[in-house]
PDB file of N, CA and C in Angstrom:
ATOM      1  N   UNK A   1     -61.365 -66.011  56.491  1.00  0.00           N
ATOM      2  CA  UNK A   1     -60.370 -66.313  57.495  1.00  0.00           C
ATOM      3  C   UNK A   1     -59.867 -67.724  57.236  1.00  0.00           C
ATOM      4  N   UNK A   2     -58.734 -67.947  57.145  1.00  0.00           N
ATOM      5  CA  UNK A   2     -57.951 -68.758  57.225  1.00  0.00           C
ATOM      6  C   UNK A   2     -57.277 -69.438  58.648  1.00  0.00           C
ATOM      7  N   UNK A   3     -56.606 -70.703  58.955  1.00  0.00           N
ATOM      8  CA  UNK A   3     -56.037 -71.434  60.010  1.00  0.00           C
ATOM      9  C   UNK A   3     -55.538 -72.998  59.758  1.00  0.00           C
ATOM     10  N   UNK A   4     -54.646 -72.854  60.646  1.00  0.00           N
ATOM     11  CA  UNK A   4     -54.124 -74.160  60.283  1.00  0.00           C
ATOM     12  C   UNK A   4     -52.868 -74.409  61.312  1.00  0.00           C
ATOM     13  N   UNK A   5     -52.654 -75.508  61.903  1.00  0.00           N
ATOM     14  CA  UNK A   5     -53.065 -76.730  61.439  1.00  0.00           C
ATOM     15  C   UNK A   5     -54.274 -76.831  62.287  1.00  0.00           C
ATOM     16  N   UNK A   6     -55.348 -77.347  61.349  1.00  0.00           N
ATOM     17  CA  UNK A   6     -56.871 -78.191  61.965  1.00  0.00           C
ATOM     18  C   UNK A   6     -56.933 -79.273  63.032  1.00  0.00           C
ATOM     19  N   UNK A   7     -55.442 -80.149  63.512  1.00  0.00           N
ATOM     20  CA  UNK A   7     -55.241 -80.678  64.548  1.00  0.00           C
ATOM     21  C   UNK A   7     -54.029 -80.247  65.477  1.00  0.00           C
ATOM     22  N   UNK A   8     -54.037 -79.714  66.346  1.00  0.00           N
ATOM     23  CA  UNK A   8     -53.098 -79.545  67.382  1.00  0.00           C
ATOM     24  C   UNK A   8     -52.975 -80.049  68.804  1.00  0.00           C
ATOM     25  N   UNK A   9     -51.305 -80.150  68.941  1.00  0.00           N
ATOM     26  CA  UNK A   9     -51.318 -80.698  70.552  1.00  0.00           C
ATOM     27  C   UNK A   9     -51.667 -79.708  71.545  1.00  0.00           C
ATOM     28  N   UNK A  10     -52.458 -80.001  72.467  1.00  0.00           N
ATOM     29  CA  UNK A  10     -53.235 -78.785  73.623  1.00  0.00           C
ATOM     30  C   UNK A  10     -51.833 -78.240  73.666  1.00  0.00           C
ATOM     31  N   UNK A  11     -51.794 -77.006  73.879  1.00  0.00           N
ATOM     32  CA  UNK A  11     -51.119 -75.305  73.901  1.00  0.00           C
ATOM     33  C   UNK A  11     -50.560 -75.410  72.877  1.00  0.00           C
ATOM     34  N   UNK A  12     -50.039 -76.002  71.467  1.00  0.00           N
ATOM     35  CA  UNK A  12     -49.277 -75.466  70.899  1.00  0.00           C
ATOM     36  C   UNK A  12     -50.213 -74.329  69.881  1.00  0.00           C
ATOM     37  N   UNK A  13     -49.885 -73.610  69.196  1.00  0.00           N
ATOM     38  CA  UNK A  13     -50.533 -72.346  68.422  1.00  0.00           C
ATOM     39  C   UNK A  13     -51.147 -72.951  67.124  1.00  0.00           C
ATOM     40  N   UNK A  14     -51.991 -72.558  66.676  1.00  0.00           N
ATOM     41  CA  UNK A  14     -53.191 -72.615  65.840  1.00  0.00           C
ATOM     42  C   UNK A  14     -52.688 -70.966  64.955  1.00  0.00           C
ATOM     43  N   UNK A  15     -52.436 -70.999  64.063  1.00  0.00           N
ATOM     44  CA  UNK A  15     -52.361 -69.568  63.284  1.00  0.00           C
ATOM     45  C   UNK A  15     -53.501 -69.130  62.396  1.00  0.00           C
ATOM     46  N   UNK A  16     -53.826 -67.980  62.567  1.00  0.00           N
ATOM     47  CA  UNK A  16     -54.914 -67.272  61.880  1.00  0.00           C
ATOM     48  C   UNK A  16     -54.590 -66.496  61.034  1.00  0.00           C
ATOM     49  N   UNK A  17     -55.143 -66.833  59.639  1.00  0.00           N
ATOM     50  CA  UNK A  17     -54.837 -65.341  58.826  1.00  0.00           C
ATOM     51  C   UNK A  17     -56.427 -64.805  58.089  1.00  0.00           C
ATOM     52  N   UNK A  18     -56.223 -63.646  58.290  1.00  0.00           N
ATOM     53  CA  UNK A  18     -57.495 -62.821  58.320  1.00  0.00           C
ATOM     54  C   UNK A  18     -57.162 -61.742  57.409  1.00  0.00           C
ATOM     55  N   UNK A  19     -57.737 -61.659  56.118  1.00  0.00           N
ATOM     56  CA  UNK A  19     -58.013 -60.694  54.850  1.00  0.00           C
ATOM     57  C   UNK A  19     -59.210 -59.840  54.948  1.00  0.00           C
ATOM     58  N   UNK A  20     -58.808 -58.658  55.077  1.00  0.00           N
ATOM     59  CA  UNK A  20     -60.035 -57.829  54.691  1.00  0.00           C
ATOM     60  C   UNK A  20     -60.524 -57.038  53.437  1.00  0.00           C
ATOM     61  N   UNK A  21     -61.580 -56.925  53.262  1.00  0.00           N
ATOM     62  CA  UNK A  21     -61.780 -56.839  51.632  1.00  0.00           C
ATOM     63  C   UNK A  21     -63.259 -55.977  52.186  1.00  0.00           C
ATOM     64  N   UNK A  22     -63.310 -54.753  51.079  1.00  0.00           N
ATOM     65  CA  UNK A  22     -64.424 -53.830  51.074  1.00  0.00           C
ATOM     66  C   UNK A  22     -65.393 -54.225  50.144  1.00  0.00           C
ATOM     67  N   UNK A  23     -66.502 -54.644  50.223  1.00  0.00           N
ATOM     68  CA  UNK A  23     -67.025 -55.314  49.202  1.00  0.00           C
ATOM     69  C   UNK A  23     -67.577 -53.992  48.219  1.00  0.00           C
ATOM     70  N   UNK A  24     -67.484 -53.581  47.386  1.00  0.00           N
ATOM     71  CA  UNK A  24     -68.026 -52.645  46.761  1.00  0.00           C
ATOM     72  C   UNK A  24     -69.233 -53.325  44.949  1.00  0.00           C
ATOM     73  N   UNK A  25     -70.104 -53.175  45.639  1.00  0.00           N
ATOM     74  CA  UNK A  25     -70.883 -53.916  44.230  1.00  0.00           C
ATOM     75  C   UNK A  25     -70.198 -55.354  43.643  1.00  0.00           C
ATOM     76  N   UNK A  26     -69.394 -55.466  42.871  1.00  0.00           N
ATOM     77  CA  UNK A  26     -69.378 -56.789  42.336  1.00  0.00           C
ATOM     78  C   UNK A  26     -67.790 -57.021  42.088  1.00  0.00           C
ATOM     79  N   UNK A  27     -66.796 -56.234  43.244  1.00  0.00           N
ATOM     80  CA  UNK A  27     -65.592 -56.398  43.090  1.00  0.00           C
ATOM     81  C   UNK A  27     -65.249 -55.937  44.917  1.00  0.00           C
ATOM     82  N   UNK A  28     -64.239 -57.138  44.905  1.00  0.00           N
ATOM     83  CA  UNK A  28     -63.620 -56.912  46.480  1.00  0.00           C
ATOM     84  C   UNK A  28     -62.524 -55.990  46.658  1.00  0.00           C
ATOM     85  N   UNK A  29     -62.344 -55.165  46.917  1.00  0.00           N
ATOM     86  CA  UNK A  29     -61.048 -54.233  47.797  1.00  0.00           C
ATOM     87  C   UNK A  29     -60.179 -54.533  48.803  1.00  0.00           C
ATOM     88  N   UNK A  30     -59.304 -54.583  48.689  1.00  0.00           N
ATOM     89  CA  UNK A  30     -58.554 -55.134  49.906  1.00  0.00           C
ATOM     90  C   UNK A  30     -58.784 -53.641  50.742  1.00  0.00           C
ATOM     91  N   UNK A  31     -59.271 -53.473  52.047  1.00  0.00           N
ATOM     92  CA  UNK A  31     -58.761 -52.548  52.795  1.00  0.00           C
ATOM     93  C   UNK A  31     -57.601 -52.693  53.202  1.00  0.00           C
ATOM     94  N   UNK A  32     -56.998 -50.808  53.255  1.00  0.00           N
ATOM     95  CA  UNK A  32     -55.720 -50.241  53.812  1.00  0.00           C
ATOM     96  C   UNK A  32     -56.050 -49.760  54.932  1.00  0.00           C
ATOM     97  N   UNK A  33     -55.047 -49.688  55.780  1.00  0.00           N
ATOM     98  CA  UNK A  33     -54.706 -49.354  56.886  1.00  0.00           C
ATOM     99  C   UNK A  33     -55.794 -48.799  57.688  1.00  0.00           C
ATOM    100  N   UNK A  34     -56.073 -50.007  57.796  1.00  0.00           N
ATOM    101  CA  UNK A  34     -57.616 -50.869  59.162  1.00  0.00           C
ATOM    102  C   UNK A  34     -56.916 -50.709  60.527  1.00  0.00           C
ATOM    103  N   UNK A  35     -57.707 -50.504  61.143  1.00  0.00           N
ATOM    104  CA  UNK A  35     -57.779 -49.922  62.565  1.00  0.00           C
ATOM    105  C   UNK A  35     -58.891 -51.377  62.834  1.00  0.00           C
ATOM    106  N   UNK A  36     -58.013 -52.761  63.559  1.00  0.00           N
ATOM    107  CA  UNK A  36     -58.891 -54.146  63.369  1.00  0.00           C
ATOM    108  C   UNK A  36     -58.537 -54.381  65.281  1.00  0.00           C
ATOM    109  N   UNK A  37     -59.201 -55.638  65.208  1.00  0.00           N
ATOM    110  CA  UNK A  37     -58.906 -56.743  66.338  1.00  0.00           C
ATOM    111  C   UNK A  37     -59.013 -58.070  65.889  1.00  0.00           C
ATOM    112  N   UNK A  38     -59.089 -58.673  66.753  1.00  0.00           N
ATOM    113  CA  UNK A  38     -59.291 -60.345  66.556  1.00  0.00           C
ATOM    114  C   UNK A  38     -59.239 -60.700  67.564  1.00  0.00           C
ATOM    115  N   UNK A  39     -60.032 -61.513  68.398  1.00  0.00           N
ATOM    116  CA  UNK A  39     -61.052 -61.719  69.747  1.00  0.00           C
ATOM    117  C   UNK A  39     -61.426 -62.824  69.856  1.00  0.00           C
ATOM    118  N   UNK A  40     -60.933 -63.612  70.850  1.00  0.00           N
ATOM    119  CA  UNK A  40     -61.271 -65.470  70.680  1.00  0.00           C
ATOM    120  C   UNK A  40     -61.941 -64.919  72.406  1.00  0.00           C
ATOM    121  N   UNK A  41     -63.394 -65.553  72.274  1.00  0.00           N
ATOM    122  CA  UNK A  41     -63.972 -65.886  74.086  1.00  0.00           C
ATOM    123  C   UNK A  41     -64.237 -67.244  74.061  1.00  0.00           C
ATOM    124  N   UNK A  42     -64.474 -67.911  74.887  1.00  0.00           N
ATOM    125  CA  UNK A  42     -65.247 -68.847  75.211  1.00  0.00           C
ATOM    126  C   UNK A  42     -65.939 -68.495  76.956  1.00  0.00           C
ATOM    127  N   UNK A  43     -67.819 -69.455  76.646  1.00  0.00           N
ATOM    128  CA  UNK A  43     -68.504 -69.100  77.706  1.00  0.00           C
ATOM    129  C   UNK A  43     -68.336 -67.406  77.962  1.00  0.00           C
ATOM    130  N   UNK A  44     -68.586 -66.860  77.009  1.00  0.00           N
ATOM    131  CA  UNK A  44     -68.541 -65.079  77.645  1.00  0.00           C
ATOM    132  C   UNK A  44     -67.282 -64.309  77.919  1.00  0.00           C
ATOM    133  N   UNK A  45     -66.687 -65.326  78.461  1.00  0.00           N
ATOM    134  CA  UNK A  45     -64.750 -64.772  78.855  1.00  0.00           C
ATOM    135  C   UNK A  45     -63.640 -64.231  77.710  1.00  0.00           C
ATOM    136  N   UNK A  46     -63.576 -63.253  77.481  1.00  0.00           N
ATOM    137  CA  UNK A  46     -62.440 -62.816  76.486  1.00  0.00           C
ATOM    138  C   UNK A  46     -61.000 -63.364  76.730  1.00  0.00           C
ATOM    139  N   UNK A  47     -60.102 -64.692  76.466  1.00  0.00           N
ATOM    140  CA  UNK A  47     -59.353 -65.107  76.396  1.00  0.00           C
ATOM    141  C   UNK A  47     -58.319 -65.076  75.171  1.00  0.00           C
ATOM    142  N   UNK A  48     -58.224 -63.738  74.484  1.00  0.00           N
ATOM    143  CA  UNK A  48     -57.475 -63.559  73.840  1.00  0.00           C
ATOM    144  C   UNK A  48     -57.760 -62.268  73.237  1.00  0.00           C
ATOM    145  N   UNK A  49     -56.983 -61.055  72.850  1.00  0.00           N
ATOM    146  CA  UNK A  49     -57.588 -59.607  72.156  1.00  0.00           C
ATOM    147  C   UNK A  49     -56.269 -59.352  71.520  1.00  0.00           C
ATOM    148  N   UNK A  50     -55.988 -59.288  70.668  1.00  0.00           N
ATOM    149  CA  UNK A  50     -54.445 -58.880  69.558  1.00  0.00           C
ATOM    150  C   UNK A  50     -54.590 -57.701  69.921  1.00  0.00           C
ATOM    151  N   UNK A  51     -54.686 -56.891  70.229  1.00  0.00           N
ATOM    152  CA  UNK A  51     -55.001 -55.420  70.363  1.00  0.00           C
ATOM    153  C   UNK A  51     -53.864 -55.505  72.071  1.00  0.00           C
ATOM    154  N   UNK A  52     -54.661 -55.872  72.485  1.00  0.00           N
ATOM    155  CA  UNK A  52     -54.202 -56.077  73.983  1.00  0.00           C
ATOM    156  C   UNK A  52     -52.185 -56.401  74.120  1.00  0.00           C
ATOM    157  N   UNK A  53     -52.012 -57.020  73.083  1.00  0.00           N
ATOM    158  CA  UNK A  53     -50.650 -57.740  72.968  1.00  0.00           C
ATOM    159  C   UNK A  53     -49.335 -56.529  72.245  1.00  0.00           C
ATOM    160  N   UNK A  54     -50.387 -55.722  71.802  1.00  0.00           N
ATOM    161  CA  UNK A  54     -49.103 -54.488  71.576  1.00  0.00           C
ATOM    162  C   UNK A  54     -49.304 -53.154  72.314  1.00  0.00           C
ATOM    163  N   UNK A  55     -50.320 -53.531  73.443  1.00  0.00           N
ATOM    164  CA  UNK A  55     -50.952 -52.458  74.338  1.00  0.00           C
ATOM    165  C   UNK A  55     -51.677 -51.338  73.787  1.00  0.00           C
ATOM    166  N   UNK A  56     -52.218 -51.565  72.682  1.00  0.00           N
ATOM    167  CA  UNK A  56     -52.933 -50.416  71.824  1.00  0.00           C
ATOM    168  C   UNK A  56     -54.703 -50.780  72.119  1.00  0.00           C
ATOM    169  N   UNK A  57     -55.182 -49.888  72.081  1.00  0.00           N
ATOM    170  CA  UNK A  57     -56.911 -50.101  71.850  1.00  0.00           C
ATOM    171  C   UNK A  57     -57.395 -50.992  70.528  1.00  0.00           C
ATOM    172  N   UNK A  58     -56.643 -50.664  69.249  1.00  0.00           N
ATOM    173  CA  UNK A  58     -57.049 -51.790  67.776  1.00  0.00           C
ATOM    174  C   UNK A  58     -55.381 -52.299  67.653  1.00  0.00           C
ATOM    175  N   UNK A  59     -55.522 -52.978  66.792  1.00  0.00           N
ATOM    176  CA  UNK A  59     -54.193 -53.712  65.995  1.00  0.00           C
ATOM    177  C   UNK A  59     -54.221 -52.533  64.599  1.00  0.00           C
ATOM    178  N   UNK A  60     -53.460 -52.216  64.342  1.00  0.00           N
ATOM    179  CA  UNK A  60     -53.220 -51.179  63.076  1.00  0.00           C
ATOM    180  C   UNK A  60     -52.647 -51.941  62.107  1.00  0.00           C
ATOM    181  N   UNK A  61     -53.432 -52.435  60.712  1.00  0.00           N
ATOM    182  CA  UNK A  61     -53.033 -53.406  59.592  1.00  0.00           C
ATOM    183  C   UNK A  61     -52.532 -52.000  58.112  1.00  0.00           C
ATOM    184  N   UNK A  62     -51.951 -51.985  58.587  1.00  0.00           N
ATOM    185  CA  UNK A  62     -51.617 -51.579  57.039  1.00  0.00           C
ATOM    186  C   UNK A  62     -52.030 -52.058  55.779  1.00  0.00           C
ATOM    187  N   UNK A  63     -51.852 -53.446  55.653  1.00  0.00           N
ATOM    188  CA  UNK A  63     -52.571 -53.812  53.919  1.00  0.00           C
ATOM    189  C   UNK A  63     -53.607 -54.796  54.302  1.00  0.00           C
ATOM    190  N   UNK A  64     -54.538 -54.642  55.111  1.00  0.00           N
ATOM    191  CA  UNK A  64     -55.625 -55.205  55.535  1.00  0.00           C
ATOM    192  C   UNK A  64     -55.849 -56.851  55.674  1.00  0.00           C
ATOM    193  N   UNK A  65     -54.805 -57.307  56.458  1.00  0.00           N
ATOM    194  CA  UNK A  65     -54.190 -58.192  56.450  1.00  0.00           C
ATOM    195  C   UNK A  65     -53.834 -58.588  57.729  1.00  0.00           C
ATOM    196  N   UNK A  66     -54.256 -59.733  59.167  1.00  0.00           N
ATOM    197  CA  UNK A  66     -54.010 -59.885  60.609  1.00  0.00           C
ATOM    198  C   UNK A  66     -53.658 -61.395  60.684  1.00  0.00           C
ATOM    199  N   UNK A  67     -52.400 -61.470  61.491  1.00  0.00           N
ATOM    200  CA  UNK A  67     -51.936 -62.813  61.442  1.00  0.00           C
ATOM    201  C   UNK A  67     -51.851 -63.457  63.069  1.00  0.00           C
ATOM    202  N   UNK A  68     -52.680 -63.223  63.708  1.00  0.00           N
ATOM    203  CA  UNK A  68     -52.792 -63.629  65.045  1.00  0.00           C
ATOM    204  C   UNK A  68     -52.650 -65.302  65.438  1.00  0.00           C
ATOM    205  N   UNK A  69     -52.377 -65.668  66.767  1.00  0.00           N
ATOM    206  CA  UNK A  69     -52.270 -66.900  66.447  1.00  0.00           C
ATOM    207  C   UNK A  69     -52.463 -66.864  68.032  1.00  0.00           C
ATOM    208  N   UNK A  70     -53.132 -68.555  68.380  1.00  0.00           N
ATOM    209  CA  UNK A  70     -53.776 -68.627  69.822  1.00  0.00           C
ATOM    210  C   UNK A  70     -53.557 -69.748  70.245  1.00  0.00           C
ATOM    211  N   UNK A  71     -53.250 -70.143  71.212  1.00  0.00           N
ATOM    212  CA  UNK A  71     -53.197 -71.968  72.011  1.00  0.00           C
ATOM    213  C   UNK A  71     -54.263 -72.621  72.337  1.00  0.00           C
ATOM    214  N   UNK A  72     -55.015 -72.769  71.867  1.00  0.00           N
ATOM    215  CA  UNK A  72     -56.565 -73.807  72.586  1.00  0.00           C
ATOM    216  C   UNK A  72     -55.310 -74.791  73.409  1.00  0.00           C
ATOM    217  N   UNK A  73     -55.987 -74.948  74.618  1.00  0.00           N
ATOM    218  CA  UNK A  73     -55.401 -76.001  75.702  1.00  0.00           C
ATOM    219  C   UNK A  73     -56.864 -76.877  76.140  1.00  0.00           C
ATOM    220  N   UNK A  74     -58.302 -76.662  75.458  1.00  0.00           N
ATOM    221  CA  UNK A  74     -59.121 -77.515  75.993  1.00  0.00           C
ATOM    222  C   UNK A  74     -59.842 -77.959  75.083  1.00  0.00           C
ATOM    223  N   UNK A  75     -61.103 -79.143  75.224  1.00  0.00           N
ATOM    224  CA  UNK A  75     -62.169 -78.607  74.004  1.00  0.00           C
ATOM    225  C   UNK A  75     -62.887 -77.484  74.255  1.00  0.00           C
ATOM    226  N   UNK A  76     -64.190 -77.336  73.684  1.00  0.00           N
ATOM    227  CA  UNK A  76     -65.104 -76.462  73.647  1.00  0.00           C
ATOM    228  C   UNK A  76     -65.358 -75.441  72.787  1.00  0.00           C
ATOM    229  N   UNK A  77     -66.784 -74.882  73.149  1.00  0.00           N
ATOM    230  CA  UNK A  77     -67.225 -73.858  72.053  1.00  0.00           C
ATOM    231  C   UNK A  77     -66.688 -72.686  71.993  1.00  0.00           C
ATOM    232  N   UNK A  78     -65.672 -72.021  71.138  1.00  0.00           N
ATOM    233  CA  UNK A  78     -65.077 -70.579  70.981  1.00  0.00           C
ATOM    234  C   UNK A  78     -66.058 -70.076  70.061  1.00  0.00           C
ATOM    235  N   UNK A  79     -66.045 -68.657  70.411  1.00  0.00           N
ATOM    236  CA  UNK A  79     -66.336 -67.504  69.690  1.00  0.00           C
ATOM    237  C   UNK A  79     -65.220 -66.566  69.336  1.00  0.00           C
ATOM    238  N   UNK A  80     -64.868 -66.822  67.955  1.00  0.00           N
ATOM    239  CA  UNK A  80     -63.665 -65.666  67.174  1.00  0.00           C
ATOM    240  C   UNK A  80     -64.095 -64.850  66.154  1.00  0.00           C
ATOM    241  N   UNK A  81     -63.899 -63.126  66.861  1.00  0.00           N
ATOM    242  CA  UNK A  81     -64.690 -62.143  66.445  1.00  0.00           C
ATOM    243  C   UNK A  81     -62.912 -61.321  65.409  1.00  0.00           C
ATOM    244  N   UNK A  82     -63.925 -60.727  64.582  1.00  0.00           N
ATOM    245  CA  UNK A  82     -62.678 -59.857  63.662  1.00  0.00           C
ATOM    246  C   UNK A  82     -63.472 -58.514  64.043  1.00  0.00           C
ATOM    247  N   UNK A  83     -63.172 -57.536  64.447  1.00  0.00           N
ATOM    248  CA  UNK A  83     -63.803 -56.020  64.907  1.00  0.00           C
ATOM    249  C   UNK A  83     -63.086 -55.377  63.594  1.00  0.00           C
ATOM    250  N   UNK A  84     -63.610 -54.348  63.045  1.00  0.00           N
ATOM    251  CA  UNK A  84     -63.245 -53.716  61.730  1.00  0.00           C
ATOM    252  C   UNK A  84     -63.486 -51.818  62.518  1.00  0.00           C
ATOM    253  N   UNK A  85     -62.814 -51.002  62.929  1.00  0.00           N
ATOM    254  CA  UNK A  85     -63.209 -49.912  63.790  1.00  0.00           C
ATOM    255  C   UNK A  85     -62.238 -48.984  63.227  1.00  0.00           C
ATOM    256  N   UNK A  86     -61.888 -48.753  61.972  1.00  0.00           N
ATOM    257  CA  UNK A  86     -61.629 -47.585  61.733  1.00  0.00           C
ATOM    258  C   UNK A  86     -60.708 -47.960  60.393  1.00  0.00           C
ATOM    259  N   UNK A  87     -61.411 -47.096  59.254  1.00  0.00           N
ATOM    260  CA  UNK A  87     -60.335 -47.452  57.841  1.00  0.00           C
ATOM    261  C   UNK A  87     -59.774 -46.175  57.318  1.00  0.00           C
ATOM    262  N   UNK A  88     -58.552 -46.274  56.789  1.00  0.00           N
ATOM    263  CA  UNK A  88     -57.835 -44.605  56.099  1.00  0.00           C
ATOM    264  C   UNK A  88     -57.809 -43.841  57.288  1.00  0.00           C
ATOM    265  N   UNK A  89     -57.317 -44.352  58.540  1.00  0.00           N
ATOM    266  CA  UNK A  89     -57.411 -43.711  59.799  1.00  0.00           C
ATOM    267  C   UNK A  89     -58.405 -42.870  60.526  1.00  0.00           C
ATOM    268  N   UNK A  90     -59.842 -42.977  59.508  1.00  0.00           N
ATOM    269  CA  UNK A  90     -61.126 -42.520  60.208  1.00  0.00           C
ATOM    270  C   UNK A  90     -61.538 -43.385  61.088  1.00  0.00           C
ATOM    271  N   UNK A  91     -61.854 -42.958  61.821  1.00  0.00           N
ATOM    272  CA  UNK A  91     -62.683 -44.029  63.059  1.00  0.00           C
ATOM    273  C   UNK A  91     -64.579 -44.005  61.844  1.00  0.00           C
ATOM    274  N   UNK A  92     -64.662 -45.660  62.361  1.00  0.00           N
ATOM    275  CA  UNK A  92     -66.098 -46.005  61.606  1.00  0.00           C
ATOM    276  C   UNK A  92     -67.018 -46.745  63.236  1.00  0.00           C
ATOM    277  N   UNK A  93     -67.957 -46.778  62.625  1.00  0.00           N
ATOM    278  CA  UNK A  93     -68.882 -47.586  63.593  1.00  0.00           C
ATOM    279  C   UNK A  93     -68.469 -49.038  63.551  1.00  0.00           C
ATOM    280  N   UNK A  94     -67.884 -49.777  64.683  1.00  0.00           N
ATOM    281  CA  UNK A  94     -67.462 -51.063  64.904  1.00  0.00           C
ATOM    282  C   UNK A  94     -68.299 -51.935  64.197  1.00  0.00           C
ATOM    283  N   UNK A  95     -67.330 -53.006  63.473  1.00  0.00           N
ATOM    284  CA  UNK A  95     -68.348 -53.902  62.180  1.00  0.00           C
ATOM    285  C   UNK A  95     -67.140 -55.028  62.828  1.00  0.00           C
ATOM    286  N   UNK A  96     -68.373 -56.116  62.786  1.00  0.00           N
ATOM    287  CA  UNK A  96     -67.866 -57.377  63.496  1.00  0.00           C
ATOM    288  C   UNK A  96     -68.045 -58.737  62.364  1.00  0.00           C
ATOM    289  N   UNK A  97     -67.147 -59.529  62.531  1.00  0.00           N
ATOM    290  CA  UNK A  97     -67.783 -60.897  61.604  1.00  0.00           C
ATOM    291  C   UNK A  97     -67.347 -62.121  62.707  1.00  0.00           C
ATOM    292  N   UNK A  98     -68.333 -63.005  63.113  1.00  0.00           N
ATOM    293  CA  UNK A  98     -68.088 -63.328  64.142  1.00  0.00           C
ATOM    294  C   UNK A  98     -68.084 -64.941  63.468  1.00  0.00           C
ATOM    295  N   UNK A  99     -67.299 -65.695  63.945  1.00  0.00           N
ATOM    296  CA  UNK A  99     -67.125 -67.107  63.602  1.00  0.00           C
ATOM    297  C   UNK A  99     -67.607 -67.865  64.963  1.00  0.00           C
ATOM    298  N   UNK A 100     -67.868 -69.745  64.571  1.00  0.00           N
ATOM    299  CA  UNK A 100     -67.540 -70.219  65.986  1.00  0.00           C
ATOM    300  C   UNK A 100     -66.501 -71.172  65.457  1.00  0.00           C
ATOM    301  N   UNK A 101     -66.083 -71.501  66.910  1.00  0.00           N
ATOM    302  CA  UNK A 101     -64.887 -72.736  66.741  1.00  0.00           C
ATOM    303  C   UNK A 101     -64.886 -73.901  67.702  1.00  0.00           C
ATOM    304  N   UNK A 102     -65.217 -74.896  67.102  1.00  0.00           N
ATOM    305  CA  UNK A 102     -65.658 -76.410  68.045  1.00  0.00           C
ATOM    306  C   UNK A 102     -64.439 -76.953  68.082  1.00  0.00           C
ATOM    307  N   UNK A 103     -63.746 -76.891  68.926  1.00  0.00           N
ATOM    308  CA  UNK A 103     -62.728 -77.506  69.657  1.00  0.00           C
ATOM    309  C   UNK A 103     -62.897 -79.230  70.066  1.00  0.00           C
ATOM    310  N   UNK A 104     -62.573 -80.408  69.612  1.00  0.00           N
ATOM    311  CA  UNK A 104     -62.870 -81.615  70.250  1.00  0.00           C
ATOM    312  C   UNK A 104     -61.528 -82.479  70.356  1.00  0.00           C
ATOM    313  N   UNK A 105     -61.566 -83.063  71.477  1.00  0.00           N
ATOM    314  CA  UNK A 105     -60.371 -83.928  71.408  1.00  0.00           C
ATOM    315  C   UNK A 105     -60.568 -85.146  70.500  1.00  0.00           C
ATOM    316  N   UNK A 106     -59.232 -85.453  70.055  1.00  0.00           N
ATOM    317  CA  UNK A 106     -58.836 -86.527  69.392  1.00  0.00           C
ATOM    318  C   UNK A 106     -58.700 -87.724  69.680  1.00  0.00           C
ATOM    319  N   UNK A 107     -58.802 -89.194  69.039  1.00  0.00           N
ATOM    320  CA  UNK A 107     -58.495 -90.793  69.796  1.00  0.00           C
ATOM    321  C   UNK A 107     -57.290 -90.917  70.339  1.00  0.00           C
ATOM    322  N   UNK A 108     -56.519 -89.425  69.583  1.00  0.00           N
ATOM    323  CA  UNK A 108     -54.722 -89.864  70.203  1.00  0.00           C
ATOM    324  C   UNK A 108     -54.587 -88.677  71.277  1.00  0.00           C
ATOM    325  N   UNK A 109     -55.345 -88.080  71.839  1.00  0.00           N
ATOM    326  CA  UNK A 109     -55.412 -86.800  72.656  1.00  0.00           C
ATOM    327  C   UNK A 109     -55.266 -85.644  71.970  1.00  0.00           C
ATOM    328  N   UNK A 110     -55.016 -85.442  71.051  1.00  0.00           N
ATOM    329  CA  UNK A 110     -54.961 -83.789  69.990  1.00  0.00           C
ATOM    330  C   UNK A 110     -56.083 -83.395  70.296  1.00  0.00           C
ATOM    331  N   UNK A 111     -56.604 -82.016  69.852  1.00  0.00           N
ATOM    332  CA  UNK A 111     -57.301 -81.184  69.699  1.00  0.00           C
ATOM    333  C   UNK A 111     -57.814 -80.730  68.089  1.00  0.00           C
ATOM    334  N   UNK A 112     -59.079 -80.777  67.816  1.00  0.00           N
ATOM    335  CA  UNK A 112     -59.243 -81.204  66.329  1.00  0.00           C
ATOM    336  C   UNK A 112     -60.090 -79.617  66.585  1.00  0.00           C
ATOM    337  N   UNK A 113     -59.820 -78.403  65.363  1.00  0.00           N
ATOM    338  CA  UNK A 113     -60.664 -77.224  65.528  1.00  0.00           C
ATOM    339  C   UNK A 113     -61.306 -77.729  64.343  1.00  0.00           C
ATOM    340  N   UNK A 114     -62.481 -76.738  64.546  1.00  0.00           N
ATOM    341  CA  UNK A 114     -63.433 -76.703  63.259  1.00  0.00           C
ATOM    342  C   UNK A 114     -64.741 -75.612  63.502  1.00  0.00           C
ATOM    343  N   UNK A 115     -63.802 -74.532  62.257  1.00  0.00           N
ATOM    344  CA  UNK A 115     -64.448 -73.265  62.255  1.00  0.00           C
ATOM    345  C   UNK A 115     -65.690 -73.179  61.340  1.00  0.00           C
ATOM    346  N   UNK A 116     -66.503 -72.129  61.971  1.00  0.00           N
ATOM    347  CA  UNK A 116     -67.795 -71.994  60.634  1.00  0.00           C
ATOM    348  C   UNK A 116     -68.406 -70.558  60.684  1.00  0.00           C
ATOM    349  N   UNK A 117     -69.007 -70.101  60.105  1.00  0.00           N
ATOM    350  CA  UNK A 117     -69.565 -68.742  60.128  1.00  0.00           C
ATOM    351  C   UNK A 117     -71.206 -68.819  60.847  1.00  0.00           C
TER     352      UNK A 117
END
């Protein structure tokens, strides 16, 4: 997963880009047409679901590929989940890769993220 910019003014958008890849033995696959999400909480609270934003249950990626993008307006500890729930239009058992994201303010008031696995 990818993002940027690493400093922002509280609400403006933070963009995410998120590649999915099938790992098969000793070569990556890009997955096709993933049945995904992408899920920012903080403290337990789901404050963001891409899924939710085109009124569907998943986000439907065609070349396994999600470009979501979110406003942090505070500091604090986020949790940003990628849900993987269905590939080649089979439904699979939900596969998660879950990041965190430390949100801290800046000496000039910005918002400084910094993601990790």
């Amino acid at each position: 997963m990818q993002f940027g910019p690493e400093i922002v003014k509280s609400g403006e958008p933070t963009f995410f880009m998120v590649n999915m890849f099938d790992n098969n033995k000793d070569k990556q696959i890009r997955m096709r047409h993933v049945d995904c999400d992408f899920i920012i909480q903080r403290d337990g609270i789901e404050l963001f679901k891409m899924s939710t934003k085109y009124g569907e249950p998943f986000f439907h990626s065609i070349n396994g590929v999600m470009l979501p993008s979110f406003r942090f307006s505070e500091p604090g500890k986020y949790t940003i989940s990628v849900e993987v729930a269905g590939q080649l239009f089979i439904p699979i058992r939900p596969v998660f890769a879950n990041f965190s994201a430390v949100v801290s303010p800046t000496a000039d008031g910005n918002l400084e993220i910094k993601l990790s696995t």
